[in-house]
C-alpha atoms as a PDB file:
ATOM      1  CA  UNK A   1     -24.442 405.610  78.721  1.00  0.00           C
ATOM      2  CA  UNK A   2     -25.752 404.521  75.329  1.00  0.00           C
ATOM      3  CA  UNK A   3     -25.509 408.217  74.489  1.00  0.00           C
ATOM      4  CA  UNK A   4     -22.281 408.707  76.143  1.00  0.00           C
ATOM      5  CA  UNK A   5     -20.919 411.262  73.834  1.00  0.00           C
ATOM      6  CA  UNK A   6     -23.952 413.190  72.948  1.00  0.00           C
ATOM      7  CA  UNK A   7     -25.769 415.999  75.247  1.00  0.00           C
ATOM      8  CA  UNK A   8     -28.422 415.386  77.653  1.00  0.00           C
ATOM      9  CA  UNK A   9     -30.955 416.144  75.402  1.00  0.00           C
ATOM     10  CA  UNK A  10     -30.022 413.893  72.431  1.00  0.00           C
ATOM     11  CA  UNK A  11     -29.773 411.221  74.667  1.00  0.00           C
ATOM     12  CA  UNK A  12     -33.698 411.904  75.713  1.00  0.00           C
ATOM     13  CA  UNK A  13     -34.915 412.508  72.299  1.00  0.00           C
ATOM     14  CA  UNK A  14     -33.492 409.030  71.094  1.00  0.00           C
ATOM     15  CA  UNK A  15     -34.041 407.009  74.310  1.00  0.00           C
ATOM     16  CA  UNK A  16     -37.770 408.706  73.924  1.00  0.00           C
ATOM     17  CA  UNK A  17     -37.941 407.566  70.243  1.00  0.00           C
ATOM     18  CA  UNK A  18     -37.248 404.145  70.892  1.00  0.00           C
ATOM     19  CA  UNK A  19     -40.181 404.026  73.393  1.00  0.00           C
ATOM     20  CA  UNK A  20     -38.487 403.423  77.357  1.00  0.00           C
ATOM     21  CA  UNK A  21     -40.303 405.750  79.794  1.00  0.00           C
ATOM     22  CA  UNK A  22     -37.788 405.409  82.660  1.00  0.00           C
ATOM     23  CA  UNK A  23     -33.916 406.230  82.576  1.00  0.00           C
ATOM     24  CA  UNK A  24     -30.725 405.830  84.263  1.00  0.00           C
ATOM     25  CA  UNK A  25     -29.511 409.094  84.647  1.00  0.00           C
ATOM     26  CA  UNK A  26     -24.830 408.530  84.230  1.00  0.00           C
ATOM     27  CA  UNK A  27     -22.094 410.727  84.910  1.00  0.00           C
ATOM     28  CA  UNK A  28     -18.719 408.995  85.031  1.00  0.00           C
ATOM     29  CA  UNK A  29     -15.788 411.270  85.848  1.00  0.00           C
ATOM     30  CA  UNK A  30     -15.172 412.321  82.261  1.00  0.00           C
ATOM     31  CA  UNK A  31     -17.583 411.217  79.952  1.00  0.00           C
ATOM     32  CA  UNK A  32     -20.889 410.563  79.922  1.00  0.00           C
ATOM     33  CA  UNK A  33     -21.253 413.907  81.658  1.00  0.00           C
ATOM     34  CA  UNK A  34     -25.291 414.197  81.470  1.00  0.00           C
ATOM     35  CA  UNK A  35     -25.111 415.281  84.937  1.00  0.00           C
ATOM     36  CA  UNK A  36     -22.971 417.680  86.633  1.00  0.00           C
ATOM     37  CA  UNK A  37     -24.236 419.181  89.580  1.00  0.00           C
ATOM     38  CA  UNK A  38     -21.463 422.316  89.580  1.00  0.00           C
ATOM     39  CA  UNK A  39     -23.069 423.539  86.877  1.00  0.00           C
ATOM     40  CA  UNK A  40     -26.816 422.019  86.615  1.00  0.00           C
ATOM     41  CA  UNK A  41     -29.481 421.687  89.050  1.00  0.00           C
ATOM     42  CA  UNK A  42     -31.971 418.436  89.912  1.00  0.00           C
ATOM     43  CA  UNK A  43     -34.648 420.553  87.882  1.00  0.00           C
ATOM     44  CA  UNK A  44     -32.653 421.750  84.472  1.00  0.00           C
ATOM     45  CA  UNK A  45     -32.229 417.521  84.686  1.00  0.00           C
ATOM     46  CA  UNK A  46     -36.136 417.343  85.306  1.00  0.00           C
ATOM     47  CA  UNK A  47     -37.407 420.014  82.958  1.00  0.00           C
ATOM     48  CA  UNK A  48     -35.154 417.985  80.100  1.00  0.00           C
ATOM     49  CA  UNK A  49     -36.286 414.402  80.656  1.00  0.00           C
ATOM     50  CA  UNK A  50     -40.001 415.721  80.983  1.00  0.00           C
ATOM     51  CA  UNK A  51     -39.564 417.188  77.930  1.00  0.00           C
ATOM     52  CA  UNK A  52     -39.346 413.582  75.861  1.00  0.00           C
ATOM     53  CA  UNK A  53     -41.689 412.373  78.431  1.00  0.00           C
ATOM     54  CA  UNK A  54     -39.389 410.173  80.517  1.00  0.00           C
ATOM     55  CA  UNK A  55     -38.861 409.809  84.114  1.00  0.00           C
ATOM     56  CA  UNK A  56     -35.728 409.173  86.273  1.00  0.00           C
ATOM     57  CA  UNK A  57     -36.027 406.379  88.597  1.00  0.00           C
ATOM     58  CA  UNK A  58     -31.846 405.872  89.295  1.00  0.00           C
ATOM     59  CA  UNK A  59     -28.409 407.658  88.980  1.00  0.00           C
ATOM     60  CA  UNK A  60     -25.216 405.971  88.741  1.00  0.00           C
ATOM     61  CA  UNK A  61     -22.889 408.725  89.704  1.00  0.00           C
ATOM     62  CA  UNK A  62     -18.725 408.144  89.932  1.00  0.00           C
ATOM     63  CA  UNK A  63     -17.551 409.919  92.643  1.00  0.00           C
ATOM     64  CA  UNK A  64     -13.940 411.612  92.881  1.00  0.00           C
ATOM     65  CA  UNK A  65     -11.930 414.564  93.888  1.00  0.00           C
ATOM     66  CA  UNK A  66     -11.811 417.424  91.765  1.00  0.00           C
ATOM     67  CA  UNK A  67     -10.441 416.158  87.741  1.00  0.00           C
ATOM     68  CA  UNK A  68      -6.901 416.784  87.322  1.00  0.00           C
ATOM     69  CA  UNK A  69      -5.279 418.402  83.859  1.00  0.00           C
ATOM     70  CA  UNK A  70      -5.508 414.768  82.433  1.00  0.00           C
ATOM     71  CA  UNK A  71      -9.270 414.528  83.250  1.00  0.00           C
ATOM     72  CA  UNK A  72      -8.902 411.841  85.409  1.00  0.00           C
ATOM     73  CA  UNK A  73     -10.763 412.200  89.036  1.00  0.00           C
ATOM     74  CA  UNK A  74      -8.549 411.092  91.850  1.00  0.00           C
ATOM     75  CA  UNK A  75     -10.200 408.589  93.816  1.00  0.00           C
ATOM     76  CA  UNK A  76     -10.583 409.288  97.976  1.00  0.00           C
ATOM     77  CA  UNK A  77      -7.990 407.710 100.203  1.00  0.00           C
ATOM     78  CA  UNK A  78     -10.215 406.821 102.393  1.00  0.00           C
ATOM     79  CA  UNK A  79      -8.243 406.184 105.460  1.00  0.00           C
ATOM     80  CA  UNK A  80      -7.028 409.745 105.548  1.00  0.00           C
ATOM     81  CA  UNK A  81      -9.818 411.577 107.958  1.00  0.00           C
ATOM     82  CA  UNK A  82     -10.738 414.365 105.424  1.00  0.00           C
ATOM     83  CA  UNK A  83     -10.579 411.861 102.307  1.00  0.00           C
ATOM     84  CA  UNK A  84     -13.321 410.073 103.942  1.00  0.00           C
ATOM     85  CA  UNK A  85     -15.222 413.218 105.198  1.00  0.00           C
ATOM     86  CA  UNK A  86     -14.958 414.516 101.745  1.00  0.00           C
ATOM     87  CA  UNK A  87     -16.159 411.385 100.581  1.00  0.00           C
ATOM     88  CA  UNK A  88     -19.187 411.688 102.443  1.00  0.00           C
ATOM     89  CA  UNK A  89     -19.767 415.238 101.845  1.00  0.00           C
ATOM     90  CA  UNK A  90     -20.150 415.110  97.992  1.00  0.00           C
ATOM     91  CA  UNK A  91     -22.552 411.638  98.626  1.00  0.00           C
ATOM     92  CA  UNK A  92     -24.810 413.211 101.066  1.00  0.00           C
ATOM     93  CA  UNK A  93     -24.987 416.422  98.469  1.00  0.00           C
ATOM     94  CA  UNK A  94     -25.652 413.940  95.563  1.00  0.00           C
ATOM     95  CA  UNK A  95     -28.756 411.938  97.861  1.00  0.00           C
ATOM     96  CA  UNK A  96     -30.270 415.424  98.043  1.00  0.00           C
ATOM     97  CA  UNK A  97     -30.117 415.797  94.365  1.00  0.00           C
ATOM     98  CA  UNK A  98     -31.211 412.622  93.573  1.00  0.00           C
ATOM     99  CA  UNK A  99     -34.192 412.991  96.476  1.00  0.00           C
ATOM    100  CA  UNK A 100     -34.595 416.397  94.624  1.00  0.00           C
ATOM    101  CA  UNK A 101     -35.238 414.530  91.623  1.00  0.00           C
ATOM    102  CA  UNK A 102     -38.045 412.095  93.164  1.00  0.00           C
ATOM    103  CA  UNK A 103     -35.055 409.019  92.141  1.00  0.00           C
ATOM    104  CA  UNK A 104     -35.298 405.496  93.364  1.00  0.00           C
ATOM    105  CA  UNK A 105     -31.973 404.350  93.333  1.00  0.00           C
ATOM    106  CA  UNK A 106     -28.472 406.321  93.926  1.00  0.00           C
ATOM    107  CA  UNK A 107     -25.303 404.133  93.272  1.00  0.00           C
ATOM    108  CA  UNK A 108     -21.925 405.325  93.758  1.00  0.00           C
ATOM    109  CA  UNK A 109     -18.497 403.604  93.714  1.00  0.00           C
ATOM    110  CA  UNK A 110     -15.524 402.181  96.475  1.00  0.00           C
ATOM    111  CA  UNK A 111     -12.387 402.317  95.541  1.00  0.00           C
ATOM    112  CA  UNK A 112     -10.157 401.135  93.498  1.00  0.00           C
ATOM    113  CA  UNK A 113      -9.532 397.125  93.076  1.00  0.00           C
ATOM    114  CA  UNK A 114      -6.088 396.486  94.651  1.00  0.00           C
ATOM    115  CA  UNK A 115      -5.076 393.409  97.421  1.00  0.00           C
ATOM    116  CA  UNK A 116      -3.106 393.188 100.817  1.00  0.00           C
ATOM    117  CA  UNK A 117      -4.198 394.208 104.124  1.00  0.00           C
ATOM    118  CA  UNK A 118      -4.597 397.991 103.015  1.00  0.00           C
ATOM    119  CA  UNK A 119      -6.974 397.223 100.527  1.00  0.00           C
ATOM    120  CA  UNK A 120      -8.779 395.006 103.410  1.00  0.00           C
ATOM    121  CA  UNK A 121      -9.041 398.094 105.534  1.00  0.00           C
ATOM    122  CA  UNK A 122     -10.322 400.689 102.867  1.00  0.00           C
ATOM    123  CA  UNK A 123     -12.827 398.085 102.265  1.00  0.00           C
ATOM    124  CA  UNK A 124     -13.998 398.087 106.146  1.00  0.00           C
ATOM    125  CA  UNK A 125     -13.620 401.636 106.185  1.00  0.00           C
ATOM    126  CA  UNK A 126     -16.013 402.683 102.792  1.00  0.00           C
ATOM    127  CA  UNK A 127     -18.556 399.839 103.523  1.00  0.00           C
ATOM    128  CA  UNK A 128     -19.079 401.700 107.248  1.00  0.00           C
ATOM    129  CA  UNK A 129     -19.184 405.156 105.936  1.00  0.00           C
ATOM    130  CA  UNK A 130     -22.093 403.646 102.845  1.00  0.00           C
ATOM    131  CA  UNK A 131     -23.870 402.133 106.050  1.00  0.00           C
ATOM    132  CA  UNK A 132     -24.438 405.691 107.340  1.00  0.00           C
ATOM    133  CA  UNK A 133     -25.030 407.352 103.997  1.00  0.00           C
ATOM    134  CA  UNK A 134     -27.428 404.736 103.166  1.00  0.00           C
ATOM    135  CA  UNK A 135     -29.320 405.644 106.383  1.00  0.00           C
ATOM    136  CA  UNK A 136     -29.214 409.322 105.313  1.00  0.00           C
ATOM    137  CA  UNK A 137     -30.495 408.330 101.547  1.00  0.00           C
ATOM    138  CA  UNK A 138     -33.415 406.449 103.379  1.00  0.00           C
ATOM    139  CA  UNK A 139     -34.694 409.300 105.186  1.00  0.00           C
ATOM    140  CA  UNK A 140     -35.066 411.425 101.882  1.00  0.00           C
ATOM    141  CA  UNK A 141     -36.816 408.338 100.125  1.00  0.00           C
ATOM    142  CA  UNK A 142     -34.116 406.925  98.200  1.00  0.00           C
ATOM    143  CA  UNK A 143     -31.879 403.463  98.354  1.00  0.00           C
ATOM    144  CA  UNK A 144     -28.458 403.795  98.181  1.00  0.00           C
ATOM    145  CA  UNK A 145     -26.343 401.527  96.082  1.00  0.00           C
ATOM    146  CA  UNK A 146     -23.117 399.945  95.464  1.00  0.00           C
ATOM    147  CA  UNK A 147     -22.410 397.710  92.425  1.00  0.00           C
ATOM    148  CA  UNK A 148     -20.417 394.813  93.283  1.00  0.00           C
ATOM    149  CA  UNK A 149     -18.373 392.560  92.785  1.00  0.00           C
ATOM    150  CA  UNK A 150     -17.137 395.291  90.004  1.00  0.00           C
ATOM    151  CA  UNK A 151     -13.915 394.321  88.480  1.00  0.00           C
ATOM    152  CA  UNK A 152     -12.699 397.638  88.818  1.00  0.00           C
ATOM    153  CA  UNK A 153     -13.629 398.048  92.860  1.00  0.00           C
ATOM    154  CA  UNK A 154     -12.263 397.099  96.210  1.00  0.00           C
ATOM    155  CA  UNK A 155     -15.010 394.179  95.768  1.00  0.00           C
ATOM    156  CA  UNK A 156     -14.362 392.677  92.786  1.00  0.00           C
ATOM    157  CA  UNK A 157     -15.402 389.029  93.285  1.00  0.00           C
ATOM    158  CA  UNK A 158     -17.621 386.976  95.049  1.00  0.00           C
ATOM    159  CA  UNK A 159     -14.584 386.903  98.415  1.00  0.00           C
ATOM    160  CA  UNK A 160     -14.071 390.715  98.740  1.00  0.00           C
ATOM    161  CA  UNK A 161     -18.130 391.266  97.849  1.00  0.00           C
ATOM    162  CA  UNK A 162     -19.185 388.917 101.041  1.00  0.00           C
ATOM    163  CA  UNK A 163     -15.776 390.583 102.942  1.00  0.00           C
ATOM    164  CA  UNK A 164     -17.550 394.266 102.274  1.00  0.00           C
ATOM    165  CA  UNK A 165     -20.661 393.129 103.189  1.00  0.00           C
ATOM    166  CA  UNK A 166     -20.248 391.664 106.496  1.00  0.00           C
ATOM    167  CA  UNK A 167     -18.751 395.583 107.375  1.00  0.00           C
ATOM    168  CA  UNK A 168     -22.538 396.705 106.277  1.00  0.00           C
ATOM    169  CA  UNK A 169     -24.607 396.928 109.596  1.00  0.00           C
ATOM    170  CA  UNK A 170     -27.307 398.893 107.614  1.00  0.00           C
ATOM    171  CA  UNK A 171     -29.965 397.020 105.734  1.00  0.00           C
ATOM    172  CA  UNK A 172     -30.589 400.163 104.112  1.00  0.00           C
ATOM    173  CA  UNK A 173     -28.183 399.439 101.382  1.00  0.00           C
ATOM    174  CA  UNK A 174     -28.104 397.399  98.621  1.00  0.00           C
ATOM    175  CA  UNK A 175     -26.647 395.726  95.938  1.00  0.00           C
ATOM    176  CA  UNK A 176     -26.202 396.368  92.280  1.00  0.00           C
ATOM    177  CA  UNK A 177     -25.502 393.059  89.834  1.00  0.00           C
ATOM    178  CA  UNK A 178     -24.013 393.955  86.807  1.00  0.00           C
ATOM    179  CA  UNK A 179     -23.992 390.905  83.989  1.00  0.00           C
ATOM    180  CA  UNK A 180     -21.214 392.294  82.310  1.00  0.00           C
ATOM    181  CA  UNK A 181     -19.117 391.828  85.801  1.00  0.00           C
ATOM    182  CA  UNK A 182     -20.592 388.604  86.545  1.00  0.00           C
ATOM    183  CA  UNK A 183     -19.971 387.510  82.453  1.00  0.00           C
ATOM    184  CA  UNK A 184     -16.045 388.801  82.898  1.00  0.00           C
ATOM    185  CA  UNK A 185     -15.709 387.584  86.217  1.00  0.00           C
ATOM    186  CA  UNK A 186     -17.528 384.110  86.086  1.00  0.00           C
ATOM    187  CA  UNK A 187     -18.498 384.159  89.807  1.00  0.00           C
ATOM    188  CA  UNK A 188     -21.689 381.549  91.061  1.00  0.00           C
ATOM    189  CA  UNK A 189     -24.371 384.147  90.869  1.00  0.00           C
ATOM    190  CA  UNK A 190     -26.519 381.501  92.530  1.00  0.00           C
ATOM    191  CA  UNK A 191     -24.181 382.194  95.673  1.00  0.00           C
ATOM    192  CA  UNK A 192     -24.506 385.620  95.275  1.00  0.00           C
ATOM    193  CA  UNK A 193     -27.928 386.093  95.576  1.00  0.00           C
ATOM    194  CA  UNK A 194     -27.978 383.045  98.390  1.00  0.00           C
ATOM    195  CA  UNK A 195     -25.430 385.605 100.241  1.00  0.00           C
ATOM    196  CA  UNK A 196     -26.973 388.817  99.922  1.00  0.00           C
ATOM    197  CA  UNK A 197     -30.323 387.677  99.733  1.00  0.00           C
ATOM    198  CA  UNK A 198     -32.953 390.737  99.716  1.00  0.00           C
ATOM    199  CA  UNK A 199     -30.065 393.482  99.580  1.00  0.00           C
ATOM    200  CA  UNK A 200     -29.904 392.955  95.704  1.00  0.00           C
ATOM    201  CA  UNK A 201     -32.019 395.568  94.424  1.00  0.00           C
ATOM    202  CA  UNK A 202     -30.877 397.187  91.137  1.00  0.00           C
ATOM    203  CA  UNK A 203     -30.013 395.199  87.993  1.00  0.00           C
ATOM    204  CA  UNK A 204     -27.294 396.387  84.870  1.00  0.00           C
ATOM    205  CA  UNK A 205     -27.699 394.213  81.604  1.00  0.00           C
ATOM    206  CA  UNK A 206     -24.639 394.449  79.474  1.00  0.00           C
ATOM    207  CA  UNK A 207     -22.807 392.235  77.409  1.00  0.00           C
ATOM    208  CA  UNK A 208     -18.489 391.116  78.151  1.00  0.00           C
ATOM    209  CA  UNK A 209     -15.681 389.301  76.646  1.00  0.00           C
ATOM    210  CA  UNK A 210     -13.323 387.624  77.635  1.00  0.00           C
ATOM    211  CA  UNK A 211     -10.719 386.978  81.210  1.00  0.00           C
ATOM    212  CA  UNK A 212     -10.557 389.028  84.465  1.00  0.00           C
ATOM    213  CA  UNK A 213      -6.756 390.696  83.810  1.00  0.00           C
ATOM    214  CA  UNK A 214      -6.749 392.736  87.095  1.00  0.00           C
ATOM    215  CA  UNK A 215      -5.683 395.177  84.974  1.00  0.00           C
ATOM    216  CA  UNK A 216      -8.806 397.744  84.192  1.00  0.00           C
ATOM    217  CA  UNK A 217      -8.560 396.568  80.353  1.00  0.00           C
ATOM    218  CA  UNK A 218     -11.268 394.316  80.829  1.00  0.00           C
ATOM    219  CA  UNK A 219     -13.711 394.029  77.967  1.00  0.00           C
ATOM    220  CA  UNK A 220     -16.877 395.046  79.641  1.00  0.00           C
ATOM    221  CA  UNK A 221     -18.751 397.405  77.781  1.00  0.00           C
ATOM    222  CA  UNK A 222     -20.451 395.365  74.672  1.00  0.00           C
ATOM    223  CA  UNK A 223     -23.365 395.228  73.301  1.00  0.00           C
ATOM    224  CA  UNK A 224     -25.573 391.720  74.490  1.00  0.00           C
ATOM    225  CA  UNK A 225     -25.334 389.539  71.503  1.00  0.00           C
ATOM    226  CA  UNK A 226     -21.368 390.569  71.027  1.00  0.00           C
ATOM    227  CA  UNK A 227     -20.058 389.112  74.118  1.00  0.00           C
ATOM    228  CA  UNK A 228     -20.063 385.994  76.144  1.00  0.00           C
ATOM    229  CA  UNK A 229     -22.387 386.665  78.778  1.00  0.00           C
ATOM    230  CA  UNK A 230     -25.203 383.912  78.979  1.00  0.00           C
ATOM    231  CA  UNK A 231     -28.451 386.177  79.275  1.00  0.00           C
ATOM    232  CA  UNK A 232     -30.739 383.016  79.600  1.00  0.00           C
ATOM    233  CA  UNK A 233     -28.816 382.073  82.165  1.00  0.00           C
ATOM    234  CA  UNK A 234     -28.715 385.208  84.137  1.00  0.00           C
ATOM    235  CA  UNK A 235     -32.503 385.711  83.575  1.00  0.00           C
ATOM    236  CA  UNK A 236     -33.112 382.588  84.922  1.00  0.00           C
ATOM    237  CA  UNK A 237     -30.667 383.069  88.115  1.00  0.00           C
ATOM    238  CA  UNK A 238     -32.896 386.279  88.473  1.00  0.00           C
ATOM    239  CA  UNK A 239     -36.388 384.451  88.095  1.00  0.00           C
ATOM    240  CA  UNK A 240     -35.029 381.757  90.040  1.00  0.00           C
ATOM    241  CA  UNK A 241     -34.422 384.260  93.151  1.00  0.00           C
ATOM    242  CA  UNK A 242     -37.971 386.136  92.908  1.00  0.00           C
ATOM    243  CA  UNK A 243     -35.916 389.242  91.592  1.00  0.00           C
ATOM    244  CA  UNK A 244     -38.639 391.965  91.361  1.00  0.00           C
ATOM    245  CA  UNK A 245     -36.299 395.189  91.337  1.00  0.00           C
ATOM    246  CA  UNK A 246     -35.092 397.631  88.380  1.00  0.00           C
ATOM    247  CA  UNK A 247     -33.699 396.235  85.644  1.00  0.00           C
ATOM    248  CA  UNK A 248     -31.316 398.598  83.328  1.00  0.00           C
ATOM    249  CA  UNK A 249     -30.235 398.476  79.914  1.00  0.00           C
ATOM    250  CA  UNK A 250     -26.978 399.515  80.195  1.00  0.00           C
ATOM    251  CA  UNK A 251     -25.431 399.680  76.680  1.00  0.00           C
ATOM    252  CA  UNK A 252     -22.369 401.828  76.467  1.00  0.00           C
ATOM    253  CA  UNK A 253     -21.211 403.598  73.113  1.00  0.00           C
ATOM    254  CA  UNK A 254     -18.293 406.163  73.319  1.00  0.00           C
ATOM    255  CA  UNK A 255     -15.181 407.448  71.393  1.00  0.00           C
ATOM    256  CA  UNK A 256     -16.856 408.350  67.607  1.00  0.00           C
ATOM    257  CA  UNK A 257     -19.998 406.772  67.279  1.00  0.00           C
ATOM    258  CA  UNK A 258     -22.664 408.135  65.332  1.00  0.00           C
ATOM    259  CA  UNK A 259     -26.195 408.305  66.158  1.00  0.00           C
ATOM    260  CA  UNK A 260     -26.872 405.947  63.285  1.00  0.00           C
ATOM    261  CA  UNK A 261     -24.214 403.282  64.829  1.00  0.00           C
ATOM    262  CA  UNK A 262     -25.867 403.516  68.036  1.00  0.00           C
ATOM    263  CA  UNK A 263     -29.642 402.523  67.298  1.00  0.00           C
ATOM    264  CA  UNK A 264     -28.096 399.930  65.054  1.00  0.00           C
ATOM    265  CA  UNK A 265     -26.564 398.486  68.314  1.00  0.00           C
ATOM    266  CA  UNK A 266     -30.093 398.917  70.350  1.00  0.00           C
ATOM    267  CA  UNK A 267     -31.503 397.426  67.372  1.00  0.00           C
ATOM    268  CA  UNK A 268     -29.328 394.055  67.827  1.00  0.00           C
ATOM    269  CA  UNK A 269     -28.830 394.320  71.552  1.00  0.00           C
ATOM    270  CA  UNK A 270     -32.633 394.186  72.069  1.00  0.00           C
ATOM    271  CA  UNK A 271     -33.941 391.725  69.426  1.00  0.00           C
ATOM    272  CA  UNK A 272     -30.863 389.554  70.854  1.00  0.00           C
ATOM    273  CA  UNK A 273     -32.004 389.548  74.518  1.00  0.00           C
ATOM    274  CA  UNK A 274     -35.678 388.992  73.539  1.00  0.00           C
ATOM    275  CA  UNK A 275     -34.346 385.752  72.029  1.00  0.00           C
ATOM    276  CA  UNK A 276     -32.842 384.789  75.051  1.00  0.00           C
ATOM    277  CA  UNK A 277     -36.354 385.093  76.941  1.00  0.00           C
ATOM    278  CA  UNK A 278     -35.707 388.710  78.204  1.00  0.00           C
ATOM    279  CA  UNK A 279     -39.488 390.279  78.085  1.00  0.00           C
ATOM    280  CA  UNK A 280     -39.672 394.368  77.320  1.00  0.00           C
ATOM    281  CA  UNK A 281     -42.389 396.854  77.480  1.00  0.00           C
ATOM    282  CA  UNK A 282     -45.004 397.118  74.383  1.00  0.00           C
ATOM    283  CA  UNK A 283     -43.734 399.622  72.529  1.00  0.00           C
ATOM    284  CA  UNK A 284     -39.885 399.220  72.956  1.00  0.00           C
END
């Protein structure tokens, strides 16, 4: 998503440049387009990433009906039969793309945050149809994800998270924590881990400002060192916890920035989290 704006390819040649190996592949309704899998298949994805020398371990893919004039993607009403069997459908097609593309981790979203008994039973109703999609994901070598709490989802705090999970029978999925969430959100992420335990398996490192608003305005997508997330703290949550699992980057740059404007934001974000006690790769 650092490249949000730019091709595929750019986005390899600079995350190459800069010396990561491994990438999150993002596509997220519509922007960050870098894969669409009407048009493009697992191995134009491969043959690009290859090309810069990088692999893809994880795909965080927002799915949606078809986009409408506005380019939004209507999310699945889940409660309607063929809502949720559509639902479904374009998951189990994206676990054979991602299996297709030897990935570790496949996360896709709920729906959206809202309260009151409906928004209770949409919750029951997507964490039972994950349970069995996580199942399918396993068999093809691959752990399927949701990223909660998520300020924007059905579980969007450290209540509705626990209420989703104890819908999931499965211990095939799991959990990804995203600091930016947790920094907006202020939930104990001591708790969090004490609650889900082993299911947290995927990591997003991003930088927030500010209150929750309910009111998808939330200032989420900054680069660490520009927010108010405590990295040292979060680091230390993780060490405290034995966290061993994928650990992403996440910085997030759309709407006009240049290439130049970008690396100088990589260039702060890193140096920043290295002073908090976050170690990287030689070479990055």
């Amino acid at each position: 998503m650092g490249y949000a704006d730019y091709p595929l390819e750019v986005a390899a040649r600079q995350i190459a440049a800069r010396g990561f190996k491994q990438v999150e592949i993002t596509s997220l309704n519509f922007y960050c387009l870098h894969y669409r899998p009407e048009i493009e298949r697992p191995a134009d994805i491969l043959r690009t990433l290859r090309a810069y020398g990088l692999t893809p371990t994880s795909m965080n893919y927002s799915v949606g009906k078809l986009r409408t004039p506005d380019r939004a993607a209507r999310q699945f009403h889940v409660a309607e039969p063929a809502d949720a069997a559509a639902y479904a459908a374009q998951v189990r097609a994206l676990i054979d793309d991602a299996s297709a593309m030897g990935l570790l981790t496949l996360l896709v979203p709920i729906g959206m945050r809202a309260a009151g008994p409906a928004a209770g039973a949409r919750r029951r109703i997507f964490a039972e149809l994950l349970c069995d999609l996580a199942e399918y994901a396993a068999e093809r070598g691959l752990r399927l994800s949701a990223e909660l709490p998520h300020l924007y989802m059905l579980a969007y705090d450290l209540e509705t998270t626990g209420l989703f999970f104890s819908y999931v029978k499965s211990d095939k999925l799991i959990d990804t924590v995203d600091s930016s969430h947790w920094g907006v959100g202020r939930y104990d992420l001591r708790e969090l881990f004490r609650r889900l335990s082993s299911r947290i398996g995927h990591i997003h490192l991003r930088d927030a400002a500010g209150p929750d608003t309910a009111d998808f305005k939330q200032r989420l997508e900054m680069t660490p060192g520009r927010g108010g997330v405590d990295f040292a703290e979060f680091g230390r949550v993780l060490d405290e916890a034995g966290y061993r699992g994928q650990v992403v980057l996440e910085m997030e740059y759309r709407g006009g920035y240049s290439l130049e404007q970008i690396e100088a934001e990589y260039d702060f974000g890193i140096a920043y989290l290295k002073r908090c006690g976050w170690q990287f790769p030689a070479g990055i």
